[in-house]
N, C-alpha and C. Protein backbone atom coordinates (compact mmCIF):
# COMPACT_ATOMS: atom_id res chain seq x y z
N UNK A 1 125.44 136.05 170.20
CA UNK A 1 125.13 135.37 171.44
C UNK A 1 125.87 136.05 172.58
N UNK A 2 125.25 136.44 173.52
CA UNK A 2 125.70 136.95 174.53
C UNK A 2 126.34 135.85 175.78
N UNK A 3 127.77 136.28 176.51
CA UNK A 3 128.58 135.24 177.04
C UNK A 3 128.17 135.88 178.74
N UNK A 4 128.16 135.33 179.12
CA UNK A 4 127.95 135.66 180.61
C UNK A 4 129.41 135.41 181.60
N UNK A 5 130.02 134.77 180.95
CA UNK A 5 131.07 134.69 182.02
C UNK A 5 132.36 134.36 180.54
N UNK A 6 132.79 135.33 180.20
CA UNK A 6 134.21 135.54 179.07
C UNK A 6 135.37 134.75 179.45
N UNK A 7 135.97 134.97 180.72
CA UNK A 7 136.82 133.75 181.26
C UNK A 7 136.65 131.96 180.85
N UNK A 8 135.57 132.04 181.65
CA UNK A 8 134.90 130.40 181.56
C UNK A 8 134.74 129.91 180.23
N UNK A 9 134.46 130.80 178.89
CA UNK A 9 133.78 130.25 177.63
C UNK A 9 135.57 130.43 177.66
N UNK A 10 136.60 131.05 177.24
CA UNK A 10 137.63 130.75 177.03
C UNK A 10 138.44 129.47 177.16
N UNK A 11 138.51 128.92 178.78
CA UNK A 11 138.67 127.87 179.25
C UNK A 11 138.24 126.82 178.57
N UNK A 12 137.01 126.71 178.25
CA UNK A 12 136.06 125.43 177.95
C UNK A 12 136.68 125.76 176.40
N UNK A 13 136.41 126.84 175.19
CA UNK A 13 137.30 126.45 174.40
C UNK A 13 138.61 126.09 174.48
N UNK A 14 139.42 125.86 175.15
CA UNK A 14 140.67 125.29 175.27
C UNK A 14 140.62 123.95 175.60
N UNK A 15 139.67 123.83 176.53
CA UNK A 15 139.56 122.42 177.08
C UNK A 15 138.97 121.32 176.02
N UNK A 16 137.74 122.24 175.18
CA UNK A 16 137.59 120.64 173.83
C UNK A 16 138.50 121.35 172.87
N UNK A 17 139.13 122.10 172.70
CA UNK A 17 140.19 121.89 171.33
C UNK A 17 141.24 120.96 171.71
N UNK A 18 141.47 120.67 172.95
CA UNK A 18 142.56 119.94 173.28
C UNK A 18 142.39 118.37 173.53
N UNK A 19 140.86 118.20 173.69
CA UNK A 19 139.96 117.08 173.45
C UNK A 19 140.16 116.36 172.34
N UNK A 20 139.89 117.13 171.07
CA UNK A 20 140.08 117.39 170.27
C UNK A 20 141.35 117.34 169.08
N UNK A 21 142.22 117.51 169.73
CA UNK A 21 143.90 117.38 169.14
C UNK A 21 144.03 118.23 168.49
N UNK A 22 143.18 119.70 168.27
CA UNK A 22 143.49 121.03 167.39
C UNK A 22 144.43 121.68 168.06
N UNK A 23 145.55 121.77 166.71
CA UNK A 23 146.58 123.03 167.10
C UNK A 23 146.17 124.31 168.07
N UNK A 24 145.13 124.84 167.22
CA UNK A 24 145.12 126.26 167.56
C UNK A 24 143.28 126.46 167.76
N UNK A 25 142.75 127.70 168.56
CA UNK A 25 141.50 127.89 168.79
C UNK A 25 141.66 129.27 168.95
N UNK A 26 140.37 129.59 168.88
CA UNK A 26 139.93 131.20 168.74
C UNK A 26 138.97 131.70 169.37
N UNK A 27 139.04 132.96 170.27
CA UNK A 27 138.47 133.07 171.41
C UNK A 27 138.23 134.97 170.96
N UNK A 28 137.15 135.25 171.05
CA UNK A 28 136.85 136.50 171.05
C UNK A 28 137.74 137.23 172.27
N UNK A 29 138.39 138.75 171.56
CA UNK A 29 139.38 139.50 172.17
C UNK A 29 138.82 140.19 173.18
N UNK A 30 139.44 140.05 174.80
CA UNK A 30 139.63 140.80 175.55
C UNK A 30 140.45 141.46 176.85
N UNK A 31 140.90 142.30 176.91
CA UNK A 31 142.31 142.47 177.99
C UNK A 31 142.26 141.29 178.63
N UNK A 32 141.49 141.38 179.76
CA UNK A 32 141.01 139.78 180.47
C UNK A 32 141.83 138.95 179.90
N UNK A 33 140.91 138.24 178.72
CA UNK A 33 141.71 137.44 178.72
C UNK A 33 142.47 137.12 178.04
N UNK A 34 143.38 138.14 177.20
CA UNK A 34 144.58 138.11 176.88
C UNK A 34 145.96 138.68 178.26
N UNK A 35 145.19 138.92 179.02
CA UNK A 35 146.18 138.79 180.09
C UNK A 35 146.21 137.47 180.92
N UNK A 36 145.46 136.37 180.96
CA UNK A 36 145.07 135.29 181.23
C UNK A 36 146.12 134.30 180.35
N UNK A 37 146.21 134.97 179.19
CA UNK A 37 146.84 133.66 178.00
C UNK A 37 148.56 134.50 178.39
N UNK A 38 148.42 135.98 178.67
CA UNK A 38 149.83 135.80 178.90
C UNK A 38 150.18 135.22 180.17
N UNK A 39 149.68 135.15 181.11
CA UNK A 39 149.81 133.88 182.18
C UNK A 39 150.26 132.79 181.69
N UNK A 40 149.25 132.31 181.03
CA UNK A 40 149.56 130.49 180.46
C UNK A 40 150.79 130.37 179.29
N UNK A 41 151.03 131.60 178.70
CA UNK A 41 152.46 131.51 177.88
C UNK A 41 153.48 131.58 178.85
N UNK A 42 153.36 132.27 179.77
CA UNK A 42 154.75 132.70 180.76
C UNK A 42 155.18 131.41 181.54
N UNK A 43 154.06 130.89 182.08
CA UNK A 43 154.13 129.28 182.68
C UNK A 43 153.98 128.03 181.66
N UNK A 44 154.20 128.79 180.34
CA UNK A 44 154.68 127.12 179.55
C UNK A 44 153.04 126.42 179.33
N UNK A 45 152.35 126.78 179.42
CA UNK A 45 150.82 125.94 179.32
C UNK A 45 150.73 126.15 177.85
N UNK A 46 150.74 126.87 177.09
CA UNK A 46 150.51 127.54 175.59
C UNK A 46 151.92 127.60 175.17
N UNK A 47 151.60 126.92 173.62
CA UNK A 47 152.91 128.01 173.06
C UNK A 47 152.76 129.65 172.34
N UNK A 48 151.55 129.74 172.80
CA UNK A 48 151.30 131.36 172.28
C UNK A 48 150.28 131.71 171.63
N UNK A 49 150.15 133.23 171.35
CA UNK A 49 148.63 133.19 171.16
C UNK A 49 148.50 135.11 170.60
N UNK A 50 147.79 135.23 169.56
CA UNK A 50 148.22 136.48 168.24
C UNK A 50 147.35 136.85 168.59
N UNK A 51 146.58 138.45 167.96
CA UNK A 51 145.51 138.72 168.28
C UNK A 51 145.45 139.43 166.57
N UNK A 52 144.08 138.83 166.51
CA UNK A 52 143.64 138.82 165.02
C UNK A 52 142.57 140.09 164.83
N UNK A 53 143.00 141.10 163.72
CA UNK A 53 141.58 141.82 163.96
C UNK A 53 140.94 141.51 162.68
N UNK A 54 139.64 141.94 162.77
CA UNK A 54 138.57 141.51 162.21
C UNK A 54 138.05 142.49 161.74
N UNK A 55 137.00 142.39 160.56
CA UNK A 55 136.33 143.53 160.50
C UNK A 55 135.11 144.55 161.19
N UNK A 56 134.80 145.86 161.22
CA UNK A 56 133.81 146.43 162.06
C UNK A 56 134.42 146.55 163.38
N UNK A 57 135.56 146.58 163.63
CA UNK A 57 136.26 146.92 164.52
C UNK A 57 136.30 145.91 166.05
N UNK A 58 136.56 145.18 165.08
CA UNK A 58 136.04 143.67 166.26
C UNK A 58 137.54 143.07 165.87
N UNK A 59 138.11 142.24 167.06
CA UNK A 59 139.35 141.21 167.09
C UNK A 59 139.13 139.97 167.53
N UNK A 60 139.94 139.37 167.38
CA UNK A 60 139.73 137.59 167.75
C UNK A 60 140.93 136.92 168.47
N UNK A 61 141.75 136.16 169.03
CA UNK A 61 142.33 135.91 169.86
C UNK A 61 143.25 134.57 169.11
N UNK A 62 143.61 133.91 168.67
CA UNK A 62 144.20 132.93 167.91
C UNK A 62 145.47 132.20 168.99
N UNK A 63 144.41 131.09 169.90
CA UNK A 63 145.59 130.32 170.92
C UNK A 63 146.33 129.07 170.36
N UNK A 64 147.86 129.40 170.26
CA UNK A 64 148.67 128.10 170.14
C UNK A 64 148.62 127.03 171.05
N UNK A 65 147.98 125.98 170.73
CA UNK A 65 147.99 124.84 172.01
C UNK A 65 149.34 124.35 171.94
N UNK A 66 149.78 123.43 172.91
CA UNK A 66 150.94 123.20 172.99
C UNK A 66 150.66 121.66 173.78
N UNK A 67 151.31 120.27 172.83
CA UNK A 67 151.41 119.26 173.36
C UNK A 67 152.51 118.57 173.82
N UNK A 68 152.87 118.03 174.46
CA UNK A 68 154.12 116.78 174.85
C UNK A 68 153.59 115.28 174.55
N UNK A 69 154.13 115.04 173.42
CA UNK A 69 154.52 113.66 173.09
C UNK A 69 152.78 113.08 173.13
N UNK A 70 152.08 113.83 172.26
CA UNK A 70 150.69 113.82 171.64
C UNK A 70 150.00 114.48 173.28
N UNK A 71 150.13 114.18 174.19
CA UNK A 71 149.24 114.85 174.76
C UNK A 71 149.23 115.86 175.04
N UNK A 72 148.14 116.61 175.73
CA UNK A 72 148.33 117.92 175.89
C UNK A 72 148.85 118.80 177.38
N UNK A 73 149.65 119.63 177.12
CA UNK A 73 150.11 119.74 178.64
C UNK A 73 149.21 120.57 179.71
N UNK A 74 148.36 121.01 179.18
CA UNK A 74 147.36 121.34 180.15
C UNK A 74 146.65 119.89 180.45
N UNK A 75 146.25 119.72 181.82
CA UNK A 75 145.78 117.89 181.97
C UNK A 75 144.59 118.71 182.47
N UNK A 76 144.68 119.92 183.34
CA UNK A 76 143.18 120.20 184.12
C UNK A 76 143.13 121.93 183.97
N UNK A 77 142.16 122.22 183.82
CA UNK A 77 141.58 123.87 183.87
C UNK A 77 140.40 123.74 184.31
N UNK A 78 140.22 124.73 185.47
CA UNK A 78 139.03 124.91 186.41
C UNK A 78 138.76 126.04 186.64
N UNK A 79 137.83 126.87 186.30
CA UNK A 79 137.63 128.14 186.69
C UNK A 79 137.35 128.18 188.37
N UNK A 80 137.23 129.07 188.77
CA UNK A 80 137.47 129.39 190.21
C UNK A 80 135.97 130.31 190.60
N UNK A 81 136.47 131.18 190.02
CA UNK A 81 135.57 132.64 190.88
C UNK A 81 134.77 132.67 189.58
N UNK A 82 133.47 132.25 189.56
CA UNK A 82 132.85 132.59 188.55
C UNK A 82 131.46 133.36 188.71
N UNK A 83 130.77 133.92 188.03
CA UNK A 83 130.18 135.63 188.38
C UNK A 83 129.11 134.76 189.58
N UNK A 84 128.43 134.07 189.32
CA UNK A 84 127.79 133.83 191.06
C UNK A 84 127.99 133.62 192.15
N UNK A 85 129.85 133.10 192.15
CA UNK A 85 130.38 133.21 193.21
C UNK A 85 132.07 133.90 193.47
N UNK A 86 132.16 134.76 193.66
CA UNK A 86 133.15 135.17 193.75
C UNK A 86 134.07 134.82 194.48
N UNK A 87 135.67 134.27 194.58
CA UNK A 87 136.09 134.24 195.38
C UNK A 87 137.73 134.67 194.90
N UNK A 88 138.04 135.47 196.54
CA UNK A 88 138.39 136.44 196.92
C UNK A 88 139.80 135.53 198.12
N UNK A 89 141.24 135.66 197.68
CA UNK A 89 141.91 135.25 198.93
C UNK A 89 142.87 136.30 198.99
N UNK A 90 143.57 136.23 200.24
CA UNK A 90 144.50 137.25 201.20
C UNK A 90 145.97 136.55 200.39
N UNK A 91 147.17 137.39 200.74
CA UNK A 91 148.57 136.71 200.47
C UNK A 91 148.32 135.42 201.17
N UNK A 92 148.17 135.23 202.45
CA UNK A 92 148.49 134.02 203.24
C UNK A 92 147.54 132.93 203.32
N UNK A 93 146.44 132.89 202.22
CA UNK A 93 145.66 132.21 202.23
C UNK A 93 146.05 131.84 200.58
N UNK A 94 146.86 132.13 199.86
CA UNK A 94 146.37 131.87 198.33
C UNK A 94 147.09 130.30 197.97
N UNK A 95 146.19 129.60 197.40
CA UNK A 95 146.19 128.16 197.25
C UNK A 95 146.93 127.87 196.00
N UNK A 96 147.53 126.74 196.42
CA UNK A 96 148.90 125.67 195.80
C UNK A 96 148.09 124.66 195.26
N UNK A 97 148.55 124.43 193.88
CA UNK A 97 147.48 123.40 192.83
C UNK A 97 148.80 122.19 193.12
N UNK A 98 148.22 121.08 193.39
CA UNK A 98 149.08 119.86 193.42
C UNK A 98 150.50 120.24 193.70
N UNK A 99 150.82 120.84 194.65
CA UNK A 99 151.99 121.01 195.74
C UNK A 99 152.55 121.61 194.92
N UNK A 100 152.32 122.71 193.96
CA UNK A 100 153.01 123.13 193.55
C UNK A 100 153.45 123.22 192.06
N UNK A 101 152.62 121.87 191.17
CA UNK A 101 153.06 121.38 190.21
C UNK A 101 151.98 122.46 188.78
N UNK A 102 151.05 122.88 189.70
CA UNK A 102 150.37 123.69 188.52
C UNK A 102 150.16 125.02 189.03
N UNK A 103 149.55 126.18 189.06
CA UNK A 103 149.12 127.81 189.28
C UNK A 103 147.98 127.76 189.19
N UNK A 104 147.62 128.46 189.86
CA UNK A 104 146.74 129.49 190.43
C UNK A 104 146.68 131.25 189.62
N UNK A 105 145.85 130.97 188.76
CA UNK A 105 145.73 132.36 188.10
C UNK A 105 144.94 133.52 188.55
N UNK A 106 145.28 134.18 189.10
CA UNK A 106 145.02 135.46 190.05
C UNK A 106 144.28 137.10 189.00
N UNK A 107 143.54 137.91 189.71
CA UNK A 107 143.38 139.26 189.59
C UNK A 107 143.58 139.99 190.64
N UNK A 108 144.72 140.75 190.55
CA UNK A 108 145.27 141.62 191.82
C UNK A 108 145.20 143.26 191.67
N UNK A 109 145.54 143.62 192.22
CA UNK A 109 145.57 145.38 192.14
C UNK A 109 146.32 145.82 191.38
N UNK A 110 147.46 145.02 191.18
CA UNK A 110 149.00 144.32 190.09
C UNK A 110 148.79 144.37 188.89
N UNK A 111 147.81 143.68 188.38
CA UNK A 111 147.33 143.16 187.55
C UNK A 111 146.82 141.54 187.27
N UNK A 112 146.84 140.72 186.57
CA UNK A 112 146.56 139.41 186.18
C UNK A 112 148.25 138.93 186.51
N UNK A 113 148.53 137.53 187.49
CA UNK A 113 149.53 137.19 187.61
C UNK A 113 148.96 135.61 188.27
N UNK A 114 150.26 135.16 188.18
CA UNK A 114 150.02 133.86 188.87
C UNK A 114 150.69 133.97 190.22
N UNK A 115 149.93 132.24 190.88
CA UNK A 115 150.37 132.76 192.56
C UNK A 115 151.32 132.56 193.19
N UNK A 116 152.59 132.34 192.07
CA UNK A 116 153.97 132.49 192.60
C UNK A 116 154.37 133.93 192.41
N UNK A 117 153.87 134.45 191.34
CA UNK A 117 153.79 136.09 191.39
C UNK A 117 153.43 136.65 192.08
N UNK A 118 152.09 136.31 192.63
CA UNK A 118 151.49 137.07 193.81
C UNK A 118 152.22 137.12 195.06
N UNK A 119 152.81 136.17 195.57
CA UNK A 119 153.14 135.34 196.49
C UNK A 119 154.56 137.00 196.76
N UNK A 120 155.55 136.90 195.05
CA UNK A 120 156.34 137.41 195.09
C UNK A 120 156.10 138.74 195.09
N UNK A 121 155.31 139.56 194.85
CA UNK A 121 154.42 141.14 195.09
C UNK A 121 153.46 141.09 196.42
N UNK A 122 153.21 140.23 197.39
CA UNK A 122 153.09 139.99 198.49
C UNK A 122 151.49 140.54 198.10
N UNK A 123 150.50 140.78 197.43
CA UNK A 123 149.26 140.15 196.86
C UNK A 123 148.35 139.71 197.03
N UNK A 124 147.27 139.70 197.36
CA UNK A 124 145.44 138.74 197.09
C UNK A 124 144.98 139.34 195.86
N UNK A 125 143.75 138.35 196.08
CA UNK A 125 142.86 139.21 194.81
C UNK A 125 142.10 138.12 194.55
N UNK A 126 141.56 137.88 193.22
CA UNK A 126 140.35 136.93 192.95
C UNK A 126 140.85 135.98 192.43
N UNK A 127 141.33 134.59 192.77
CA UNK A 127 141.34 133.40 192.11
C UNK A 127 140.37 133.30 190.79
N UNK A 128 140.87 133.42 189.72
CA UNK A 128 140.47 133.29 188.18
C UNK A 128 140.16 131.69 188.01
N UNK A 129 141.63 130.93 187.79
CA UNK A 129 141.03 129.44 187.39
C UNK A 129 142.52 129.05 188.14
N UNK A 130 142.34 127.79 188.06
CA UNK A 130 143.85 126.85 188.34
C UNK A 130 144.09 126.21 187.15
N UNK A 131 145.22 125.95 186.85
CA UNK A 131 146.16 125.28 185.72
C UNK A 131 146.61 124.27 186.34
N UNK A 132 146.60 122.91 185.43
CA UNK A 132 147.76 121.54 185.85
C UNK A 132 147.95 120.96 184.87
């Protein structure tokens, strides 16, 4: 089955495994978005996440969910810039998820960072998704 938007099907598996109460989920391998999950490990959203290979020269992605006191600490994931609409902000425009309390996951010239990173490499680029 062909995915049209690799980010977004990632997300949404995270979002019903956590529906769900599964430890762990599995997401077909790609830089993307294993630079995405090292975002969400670095900010504490995940407790981590392996990369599994497979046979025929294919890999798989194996994400540790991570709960507090049964729930899960991701409460919201929203993709942002998704392929029909792109969006695109400056350093001085890049947006604060609930004052601060969640990120803003970024693609910069940098690489994949969040937007206290960006903020700190002085930065735009494409709003990916927000975390809370």
């Amino acid at each position: 089955m062909s995915v049209n938007d690799p980010i977004g099907d990632m997300l949404t598996r995270i979002r019903n495994a956590q529906e769900r109460g599964k430890s762990k989920v599995s997401t077909p391998h790609s830089k993307l978005r294993e630079n995405v999950l090292n975002v969400l490990q670095g900010e504490g959203f995940i407790r981590g996440f392996a990369v599994v290979q497979l046979g025929n020269n294919k890999a798989e992605i194996e994400v540790e969910l991570k709960y507090f006191d049964g729930a899960p600490v991701i409460r919201e994931l929203h993709r942002v810039s998704k392929p029909g609409r792109r969006v695109y902000v400056s350093v001085s425009s890049l947006p604060t998820v609930y004052n601060g309390l969640g990120i803003s996951i970024l693609s910069t010239p940098k690489g994949v960072m969040s937007d206290a990173d960006a903020r700190t490499h002085n930065v735009g680029g494409e709003v990916l998704c927000t975390v809370f």
